[in-house]
C-alpha atoms as a PDB file:
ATOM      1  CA  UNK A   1       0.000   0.000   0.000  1.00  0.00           C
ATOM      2  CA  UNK A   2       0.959   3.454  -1.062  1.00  0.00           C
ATOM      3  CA  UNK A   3       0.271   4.630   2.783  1.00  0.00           C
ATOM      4  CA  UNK A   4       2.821   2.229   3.957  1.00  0.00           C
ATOM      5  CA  UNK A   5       5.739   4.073   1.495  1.00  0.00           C
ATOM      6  CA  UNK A   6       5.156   7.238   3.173  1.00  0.00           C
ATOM      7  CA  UNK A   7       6.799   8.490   6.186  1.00  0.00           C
ATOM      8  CA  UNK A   8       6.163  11.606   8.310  1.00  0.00           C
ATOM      9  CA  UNK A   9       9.046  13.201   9.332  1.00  0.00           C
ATOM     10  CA  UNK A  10       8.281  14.647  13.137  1.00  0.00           C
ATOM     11  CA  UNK A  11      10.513  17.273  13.228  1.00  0.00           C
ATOM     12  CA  UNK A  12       9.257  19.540  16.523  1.00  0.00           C
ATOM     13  CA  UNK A  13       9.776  20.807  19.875  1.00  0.00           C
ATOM     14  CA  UNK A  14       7.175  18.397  22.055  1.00  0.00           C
ATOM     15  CA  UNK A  15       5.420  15.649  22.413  1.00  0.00           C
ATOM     16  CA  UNK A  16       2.137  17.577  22.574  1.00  0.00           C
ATOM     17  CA  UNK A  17       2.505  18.882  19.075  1.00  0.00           C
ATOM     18  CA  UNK A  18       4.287  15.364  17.899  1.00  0.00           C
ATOM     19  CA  UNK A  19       0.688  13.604  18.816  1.00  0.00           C
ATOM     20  CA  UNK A  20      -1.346  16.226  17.667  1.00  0.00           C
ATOM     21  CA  UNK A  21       0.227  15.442  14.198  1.00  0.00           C
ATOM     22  CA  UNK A  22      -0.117  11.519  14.372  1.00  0.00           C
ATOM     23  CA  UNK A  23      -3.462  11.578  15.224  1.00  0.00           C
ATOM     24  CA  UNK A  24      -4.507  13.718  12.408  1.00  0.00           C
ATOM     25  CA  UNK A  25      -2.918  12.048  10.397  1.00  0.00           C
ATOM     26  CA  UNK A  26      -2.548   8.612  11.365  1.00  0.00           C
ATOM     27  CA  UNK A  27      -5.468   7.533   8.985  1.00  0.00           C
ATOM     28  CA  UNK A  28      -3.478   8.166   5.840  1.00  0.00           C
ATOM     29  CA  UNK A  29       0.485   8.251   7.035  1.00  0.00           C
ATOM     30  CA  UNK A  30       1.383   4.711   9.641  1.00  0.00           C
ATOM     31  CA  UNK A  31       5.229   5.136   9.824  1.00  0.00           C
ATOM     32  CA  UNK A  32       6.373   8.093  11.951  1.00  0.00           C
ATOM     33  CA  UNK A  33       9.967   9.471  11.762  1.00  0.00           C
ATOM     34  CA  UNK A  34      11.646  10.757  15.365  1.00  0.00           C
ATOM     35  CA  UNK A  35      14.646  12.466  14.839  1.00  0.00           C
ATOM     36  CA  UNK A  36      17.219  13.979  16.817  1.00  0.00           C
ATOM     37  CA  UNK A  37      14.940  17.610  17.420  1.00  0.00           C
ATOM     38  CA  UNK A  38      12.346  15.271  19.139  1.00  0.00           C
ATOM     39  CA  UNK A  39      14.546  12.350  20.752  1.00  0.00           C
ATOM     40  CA  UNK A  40      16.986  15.107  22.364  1.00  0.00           C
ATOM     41  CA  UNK A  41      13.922  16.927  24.093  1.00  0.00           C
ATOM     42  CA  UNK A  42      11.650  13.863  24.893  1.00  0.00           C
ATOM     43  CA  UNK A  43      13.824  10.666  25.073  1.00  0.00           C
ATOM     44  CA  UNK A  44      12.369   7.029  24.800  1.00  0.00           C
ATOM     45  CA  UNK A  45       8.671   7.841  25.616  1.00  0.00           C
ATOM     46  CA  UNK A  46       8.370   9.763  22.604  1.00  0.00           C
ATOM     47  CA  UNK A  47       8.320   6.889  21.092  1.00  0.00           C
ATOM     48  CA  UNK A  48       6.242   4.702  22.984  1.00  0.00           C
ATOM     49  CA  UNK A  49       3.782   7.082  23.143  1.00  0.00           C
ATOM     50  CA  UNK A  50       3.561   7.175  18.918  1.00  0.00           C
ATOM     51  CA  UNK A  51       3.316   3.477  18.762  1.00  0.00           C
ATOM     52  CA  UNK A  52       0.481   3.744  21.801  1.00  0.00           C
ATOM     53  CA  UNK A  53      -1.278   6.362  19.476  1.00  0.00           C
ATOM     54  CA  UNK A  54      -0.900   3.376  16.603  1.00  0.00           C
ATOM     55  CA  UNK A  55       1.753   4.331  14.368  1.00  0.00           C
ATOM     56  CA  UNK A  56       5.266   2.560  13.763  1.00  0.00           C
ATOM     57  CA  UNK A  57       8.418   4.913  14.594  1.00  0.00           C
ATOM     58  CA  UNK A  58      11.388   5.404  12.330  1.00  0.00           C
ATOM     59  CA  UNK A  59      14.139   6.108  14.373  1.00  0.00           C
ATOM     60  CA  UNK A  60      16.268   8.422  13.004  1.00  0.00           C
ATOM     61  CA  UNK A  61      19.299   8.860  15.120  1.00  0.00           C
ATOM     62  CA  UNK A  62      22.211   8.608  12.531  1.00  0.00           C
ATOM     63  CA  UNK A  63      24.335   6.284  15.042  1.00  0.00           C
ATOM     64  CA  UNK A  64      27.929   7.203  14.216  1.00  0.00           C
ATOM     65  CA  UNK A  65      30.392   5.793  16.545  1.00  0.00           C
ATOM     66  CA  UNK A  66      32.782   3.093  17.648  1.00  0.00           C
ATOM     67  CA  UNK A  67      31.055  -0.461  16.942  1.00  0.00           C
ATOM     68  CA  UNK A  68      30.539  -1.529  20.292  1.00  0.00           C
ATOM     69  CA  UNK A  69      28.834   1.543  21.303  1.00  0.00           C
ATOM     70  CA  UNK A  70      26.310   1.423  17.962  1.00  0.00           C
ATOM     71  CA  UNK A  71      25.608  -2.294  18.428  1.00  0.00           C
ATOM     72  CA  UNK A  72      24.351  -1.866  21.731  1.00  0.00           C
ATOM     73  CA  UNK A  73      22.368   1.318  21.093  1.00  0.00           C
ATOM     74  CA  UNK A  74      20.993  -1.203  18.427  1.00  0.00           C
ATOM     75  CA  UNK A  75      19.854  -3.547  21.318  1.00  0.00           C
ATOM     76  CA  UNK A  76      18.299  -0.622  22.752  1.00  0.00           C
ATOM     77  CA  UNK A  77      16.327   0.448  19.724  1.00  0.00           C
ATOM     78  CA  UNK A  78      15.278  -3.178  19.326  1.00  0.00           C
ATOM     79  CA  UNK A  79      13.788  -3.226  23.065  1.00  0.00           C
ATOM     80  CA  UNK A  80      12.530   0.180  22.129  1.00  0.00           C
ATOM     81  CA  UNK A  81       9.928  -1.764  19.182  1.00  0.00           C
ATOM     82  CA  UNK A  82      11.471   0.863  16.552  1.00  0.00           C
ATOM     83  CA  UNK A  83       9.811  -0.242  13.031  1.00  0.00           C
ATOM     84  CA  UNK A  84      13.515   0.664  11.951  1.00  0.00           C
ATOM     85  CA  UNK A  85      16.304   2.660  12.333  1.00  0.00           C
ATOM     86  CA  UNK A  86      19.518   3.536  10.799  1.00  0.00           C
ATOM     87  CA  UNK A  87      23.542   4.819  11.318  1.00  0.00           C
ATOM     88  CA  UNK A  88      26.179   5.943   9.250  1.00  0.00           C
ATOM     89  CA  UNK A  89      27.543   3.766   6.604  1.00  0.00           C
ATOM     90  CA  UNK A  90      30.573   5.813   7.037  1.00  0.00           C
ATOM     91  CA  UNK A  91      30.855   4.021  10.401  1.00  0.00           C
ATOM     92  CA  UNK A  92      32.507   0.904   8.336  1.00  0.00           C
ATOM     93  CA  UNK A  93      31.826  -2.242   8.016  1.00  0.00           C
ATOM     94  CA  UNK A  94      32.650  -3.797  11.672  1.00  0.00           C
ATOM     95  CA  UNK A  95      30.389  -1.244  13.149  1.00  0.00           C
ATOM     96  CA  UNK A  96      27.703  -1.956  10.681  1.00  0.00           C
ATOM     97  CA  UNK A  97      28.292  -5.831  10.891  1.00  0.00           C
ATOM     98  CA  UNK A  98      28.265  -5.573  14.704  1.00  0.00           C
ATOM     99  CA  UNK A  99      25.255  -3.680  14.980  1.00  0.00           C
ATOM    100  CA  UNK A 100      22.839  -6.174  12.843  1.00  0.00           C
ATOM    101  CA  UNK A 101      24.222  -9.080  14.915  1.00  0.00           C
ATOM    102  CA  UNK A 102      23.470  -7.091  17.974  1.00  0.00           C
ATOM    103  CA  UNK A 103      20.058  -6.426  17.337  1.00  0.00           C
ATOM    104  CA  UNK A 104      19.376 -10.185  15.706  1.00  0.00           C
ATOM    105  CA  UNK A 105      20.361 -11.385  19.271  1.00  0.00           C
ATOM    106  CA  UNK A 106      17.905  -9.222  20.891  1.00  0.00           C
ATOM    107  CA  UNK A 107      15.084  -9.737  18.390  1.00  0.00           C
ATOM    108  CA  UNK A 108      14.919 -13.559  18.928  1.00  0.00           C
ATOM    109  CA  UNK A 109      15.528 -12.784  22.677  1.00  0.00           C
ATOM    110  CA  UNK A 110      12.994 -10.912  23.185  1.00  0.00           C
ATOM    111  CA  UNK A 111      10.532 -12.974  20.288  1.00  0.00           C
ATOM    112  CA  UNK A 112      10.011  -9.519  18.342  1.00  0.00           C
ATOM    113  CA  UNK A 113      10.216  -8.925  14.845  1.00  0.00           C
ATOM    114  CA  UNK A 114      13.957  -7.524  13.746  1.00  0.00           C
ATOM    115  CA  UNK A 115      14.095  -4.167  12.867  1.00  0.00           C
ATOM    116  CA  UNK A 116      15.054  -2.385   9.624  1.00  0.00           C
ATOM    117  CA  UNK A 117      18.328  -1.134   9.649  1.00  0.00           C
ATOM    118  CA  UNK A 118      19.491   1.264   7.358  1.00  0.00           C
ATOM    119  CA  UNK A 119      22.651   3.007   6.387  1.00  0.00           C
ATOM    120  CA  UNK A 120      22.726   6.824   5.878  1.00  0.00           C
ATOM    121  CA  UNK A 121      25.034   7.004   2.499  1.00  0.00           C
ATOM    122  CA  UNK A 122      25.387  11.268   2.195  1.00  0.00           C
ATOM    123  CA  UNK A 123      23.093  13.510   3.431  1.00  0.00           C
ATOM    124  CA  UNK A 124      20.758  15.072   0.761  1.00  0.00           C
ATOM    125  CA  UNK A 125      22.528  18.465   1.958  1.00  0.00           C
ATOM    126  CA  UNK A 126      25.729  17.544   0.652  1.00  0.00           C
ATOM    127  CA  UNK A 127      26.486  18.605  -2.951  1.00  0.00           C
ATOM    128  CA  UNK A 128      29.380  17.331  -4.675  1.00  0.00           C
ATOM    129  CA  UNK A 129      31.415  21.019  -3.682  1.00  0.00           C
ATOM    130  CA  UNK A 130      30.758  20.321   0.058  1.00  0.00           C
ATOM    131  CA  UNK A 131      31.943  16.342  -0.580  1.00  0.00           C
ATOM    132  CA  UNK A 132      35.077  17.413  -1.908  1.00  0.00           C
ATOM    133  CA  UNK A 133      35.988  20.685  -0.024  1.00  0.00           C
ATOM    134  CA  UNK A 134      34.609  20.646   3.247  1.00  0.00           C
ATOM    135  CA  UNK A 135      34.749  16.338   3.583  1.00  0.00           C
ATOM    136  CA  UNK A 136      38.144  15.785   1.838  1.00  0.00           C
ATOM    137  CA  UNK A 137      36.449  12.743  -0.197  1.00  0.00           C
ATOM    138  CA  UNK A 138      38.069  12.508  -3.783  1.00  0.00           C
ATOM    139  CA  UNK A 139      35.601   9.998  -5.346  1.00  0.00           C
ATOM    140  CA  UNK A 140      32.635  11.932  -7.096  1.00  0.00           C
ATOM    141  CA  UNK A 141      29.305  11.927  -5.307  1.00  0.00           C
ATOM    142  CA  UNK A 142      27.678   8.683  -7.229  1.00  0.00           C
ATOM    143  CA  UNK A 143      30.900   6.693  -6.683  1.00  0.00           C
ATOM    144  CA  UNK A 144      30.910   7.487  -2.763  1.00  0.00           C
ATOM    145  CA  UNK A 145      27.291   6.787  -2.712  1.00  0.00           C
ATOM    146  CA  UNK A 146      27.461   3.272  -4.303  1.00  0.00           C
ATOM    147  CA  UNK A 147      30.767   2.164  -2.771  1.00  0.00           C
ATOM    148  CA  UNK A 148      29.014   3.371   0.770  1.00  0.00           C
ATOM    149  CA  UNK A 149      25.845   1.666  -0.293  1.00  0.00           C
ATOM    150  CA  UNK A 150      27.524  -1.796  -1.613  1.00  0.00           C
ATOM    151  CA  UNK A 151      29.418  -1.876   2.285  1.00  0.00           C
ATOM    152  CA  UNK A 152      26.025  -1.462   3.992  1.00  0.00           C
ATOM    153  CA  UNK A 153      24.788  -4.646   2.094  1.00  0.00           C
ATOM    154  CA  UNK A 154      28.186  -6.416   2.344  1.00  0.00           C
ATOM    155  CA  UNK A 155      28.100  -5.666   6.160  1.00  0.00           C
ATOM    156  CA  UNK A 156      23.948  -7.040   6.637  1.00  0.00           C
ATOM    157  CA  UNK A 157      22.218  -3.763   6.450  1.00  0.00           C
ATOM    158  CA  UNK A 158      18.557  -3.931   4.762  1.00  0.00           C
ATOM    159  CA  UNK A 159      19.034  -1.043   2.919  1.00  0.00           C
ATOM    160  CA  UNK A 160      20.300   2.574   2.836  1.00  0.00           C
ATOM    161  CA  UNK A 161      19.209   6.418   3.201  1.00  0.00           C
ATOM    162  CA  UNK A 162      19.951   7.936   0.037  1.00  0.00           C
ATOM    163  CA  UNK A 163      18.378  11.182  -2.045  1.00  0.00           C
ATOM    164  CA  UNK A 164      16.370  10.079  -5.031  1.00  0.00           C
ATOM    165  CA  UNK A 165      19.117  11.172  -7.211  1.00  0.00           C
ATOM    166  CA  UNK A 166      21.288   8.012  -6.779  1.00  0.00           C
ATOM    167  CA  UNK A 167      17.914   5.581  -6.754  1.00  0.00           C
ATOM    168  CA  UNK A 168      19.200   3.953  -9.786  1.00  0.00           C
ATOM    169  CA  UNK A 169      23.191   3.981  -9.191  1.00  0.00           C
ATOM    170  CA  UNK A 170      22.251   2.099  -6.372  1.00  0.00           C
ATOM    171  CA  UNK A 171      19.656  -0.146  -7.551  1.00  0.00           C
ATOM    172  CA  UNK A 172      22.281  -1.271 -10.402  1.00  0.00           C
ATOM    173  CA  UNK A 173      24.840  -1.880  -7.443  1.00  0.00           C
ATOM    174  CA  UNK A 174      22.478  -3.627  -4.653  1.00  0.00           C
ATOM    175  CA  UNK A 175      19.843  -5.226  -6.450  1.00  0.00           C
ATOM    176  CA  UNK A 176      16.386  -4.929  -6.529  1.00  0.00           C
ATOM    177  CA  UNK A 177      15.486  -6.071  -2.877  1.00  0.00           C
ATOM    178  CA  UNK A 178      17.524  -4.048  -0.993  1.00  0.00           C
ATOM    179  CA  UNK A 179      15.957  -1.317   0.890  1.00  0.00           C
ATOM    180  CA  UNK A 180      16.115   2.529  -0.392  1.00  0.00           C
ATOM    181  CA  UNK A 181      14.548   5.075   1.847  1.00  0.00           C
ATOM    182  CA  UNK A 182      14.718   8.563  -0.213  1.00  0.00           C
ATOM    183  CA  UNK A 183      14.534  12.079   1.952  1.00  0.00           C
ATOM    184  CA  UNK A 184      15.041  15.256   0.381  1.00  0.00           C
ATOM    185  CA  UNK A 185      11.290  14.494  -1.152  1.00  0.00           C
ATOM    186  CA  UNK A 186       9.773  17.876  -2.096  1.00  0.00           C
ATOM    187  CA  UNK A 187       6.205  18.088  -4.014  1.00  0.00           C
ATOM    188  CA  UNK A 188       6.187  20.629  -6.740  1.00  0.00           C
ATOM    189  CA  UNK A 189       3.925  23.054  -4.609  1.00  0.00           C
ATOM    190  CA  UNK A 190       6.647  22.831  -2.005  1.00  0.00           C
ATOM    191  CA  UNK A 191      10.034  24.959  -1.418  1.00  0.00           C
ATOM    192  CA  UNK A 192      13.065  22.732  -1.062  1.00  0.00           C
ATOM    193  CA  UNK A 193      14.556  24.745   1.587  1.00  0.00           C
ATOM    194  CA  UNK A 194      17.926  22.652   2.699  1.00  0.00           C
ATOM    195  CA  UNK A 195      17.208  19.838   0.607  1.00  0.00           C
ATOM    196  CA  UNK A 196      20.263  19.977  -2.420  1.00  0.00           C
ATOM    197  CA  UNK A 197      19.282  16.834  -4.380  1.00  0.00           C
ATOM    198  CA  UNK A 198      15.778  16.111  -4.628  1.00  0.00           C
ATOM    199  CA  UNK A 199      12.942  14.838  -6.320  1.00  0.00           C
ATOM    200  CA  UNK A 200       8.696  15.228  -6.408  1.00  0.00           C
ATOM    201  CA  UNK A 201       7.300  11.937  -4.582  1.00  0.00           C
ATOM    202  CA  UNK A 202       5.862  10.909  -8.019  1.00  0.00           C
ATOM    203  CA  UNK A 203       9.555  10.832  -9.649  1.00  0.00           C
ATOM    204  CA  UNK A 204      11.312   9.123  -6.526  1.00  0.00           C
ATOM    205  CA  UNK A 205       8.322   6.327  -6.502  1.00  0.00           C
ATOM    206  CA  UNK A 206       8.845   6.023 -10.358  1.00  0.00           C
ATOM    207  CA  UNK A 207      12.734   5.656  -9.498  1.00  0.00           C
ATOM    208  CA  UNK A 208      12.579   2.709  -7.341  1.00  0.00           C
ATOM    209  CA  UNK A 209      12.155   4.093  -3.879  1.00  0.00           C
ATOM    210  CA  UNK A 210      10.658   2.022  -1.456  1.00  0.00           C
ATOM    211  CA  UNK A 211       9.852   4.662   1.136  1.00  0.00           C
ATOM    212  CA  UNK A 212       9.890   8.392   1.203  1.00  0.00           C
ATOM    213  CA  UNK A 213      10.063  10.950   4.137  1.00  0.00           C
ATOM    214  CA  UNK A 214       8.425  14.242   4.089  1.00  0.00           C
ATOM    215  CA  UNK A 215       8.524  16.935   6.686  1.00  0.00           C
ATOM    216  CA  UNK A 216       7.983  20.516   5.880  1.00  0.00           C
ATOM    217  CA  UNK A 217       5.750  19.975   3.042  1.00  0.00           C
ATOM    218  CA  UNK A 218       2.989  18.810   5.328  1.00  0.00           C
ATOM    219  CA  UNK A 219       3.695  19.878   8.794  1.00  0.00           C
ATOM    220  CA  UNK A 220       4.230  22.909   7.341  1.00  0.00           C
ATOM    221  CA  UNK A 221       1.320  22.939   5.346  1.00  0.00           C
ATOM    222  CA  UNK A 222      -2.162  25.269   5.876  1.00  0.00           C
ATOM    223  CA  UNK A 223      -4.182  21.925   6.144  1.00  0.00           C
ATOM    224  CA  UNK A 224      -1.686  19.006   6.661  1.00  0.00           C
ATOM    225  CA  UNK A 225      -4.355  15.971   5.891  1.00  0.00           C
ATOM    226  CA  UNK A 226      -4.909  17.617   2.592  1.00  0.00           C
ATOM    227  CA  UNK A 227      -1.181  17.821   1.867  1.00  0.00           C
ATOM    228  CA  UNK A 228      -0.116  14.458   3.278  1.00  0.00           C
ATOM    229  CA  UNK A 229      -3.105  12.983   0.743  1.00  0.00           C
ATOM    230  CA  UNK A 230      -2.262  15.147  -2.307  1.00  0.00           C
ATOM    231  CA  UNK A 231       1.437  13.709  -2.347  1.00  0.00           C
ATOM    232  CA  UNK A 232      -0.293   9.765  -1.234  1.00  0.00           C
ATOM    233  CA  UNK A 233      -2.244  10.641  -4.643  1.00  0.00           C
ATOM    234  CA  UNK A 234       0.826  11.336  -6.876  1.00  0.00           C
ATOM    235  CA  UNK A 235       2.602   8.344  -5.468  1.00  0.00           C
ATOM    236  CA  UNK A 236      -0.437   6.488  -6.179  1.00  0.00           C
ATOM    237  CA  UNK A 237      -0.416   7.814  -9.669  1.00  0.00           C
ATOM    238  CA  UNK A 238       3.312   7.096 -10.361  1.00  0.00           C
ATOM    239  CA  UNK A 239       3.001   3.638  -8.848  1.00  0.00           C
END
């Protein structure tokens, strides 16, 4: 189901304003991103409370760090009931590797479903200036993105965070079954404030992408419902 490719992204202050969005919205929009703006101010019961409300939670926390440290904050995301979650492919492979054995382990422990763990390849920020002046990296931006991308699935990851723009460079070196979850989704009607490499939700759907994330487009939107369901209807269409 289209509503099942679509992800909110809750990016505010509170958990007041957090459930006022999933419940209006919860009818057409069932995964529910918490990022670092929300986790830092609310902590775990942010996300119990979404998955009380009925949603699933996409936890977006970017875990960068040494492998030990990631593979247990895996464990911890896995007790948490997180629908998935992701970290840095730049992390490496042990960290990576670690990290999906770690949260197996807990899964069957705990007889719960595994979640999906994703790599974050470059941030759909990044333009190929920033990769090479501020970040030192010589390859060009879909090289680094499909070398990244090809360690993630090497190391056990279900797929990757990538912008729409490298869909198919990354199809062609992961296959068809591997996971891509595209940001940097804006709808024609819709600025693309920070967002450097992006695409409408009817383009990234006709690209491959198995889920997109939206934020400002529909939180920021006069009537968020209506927004949320006009881009559900263009994915629909370009299904």
């Amino acid at each position: 189901m289209v509503k099942d490719k679509l992800i909110l992204a809750l990016d505010v202050d509170g958990r007041d304003e957090a459930l006022r969005v999933v419940n209006q919205l919860k009818g057409s929009i069932s995964i529910f991103k918490v990022g670092l703006q929300l986790f830092t101010r609310e902590g775990p019961e942010i996300i119990r409370l979404v998955q009380e409300a009925g949603a699933n939670v996409f936890l977006d926390a970017k875990y960068h760090d040494i492998p030990n440290t990631v593979a247990n904050a895996g464990r911890m995301a896995t007790r948490l009931g997180v629908y998935m979650f992701n970290v840095h492919a730049m992390g490496g492979y042990e960290m990576m590797a670690m990290t999906v054995e770690a949260t197996r382990k807990m899964a069957e422990e705990l007889g719960v479903r595994r979640p999906i763990i994703l790599g974050v390849t470059i941030l759909t920020s990044i333009d190929q200036k920033m990769l090479g002046r501020e970040m030192g990296i010589g390859r060009n931006m879909e090289d680094e993105i499909a070398h990244l991308a090809s360690l993630a699935k090497k190391a056990g990851l279900d797929g990757v965070v990538a912008s729409p723009k490298e869909i198919g460079i990354i199809r062609k070196a992961c296959g068809q079954d591997f996971i891509i979850l595209t940001p940097g989704i804006r709808p024609d009607w819709a600025g693309k404030d920070d967002q450097r490499r992006t695409m409408t939700p009817g383009e990234a759907v006709q690209s491959g992408a198995n889920f997109l994330v939206v934020g400002r487009p529909i939180l920021q939107a006069a009537d968020p419902l209506k927004a949320a369901n006009k881009i559900l209807e263009e994915m629909e269409k370009a299904s």
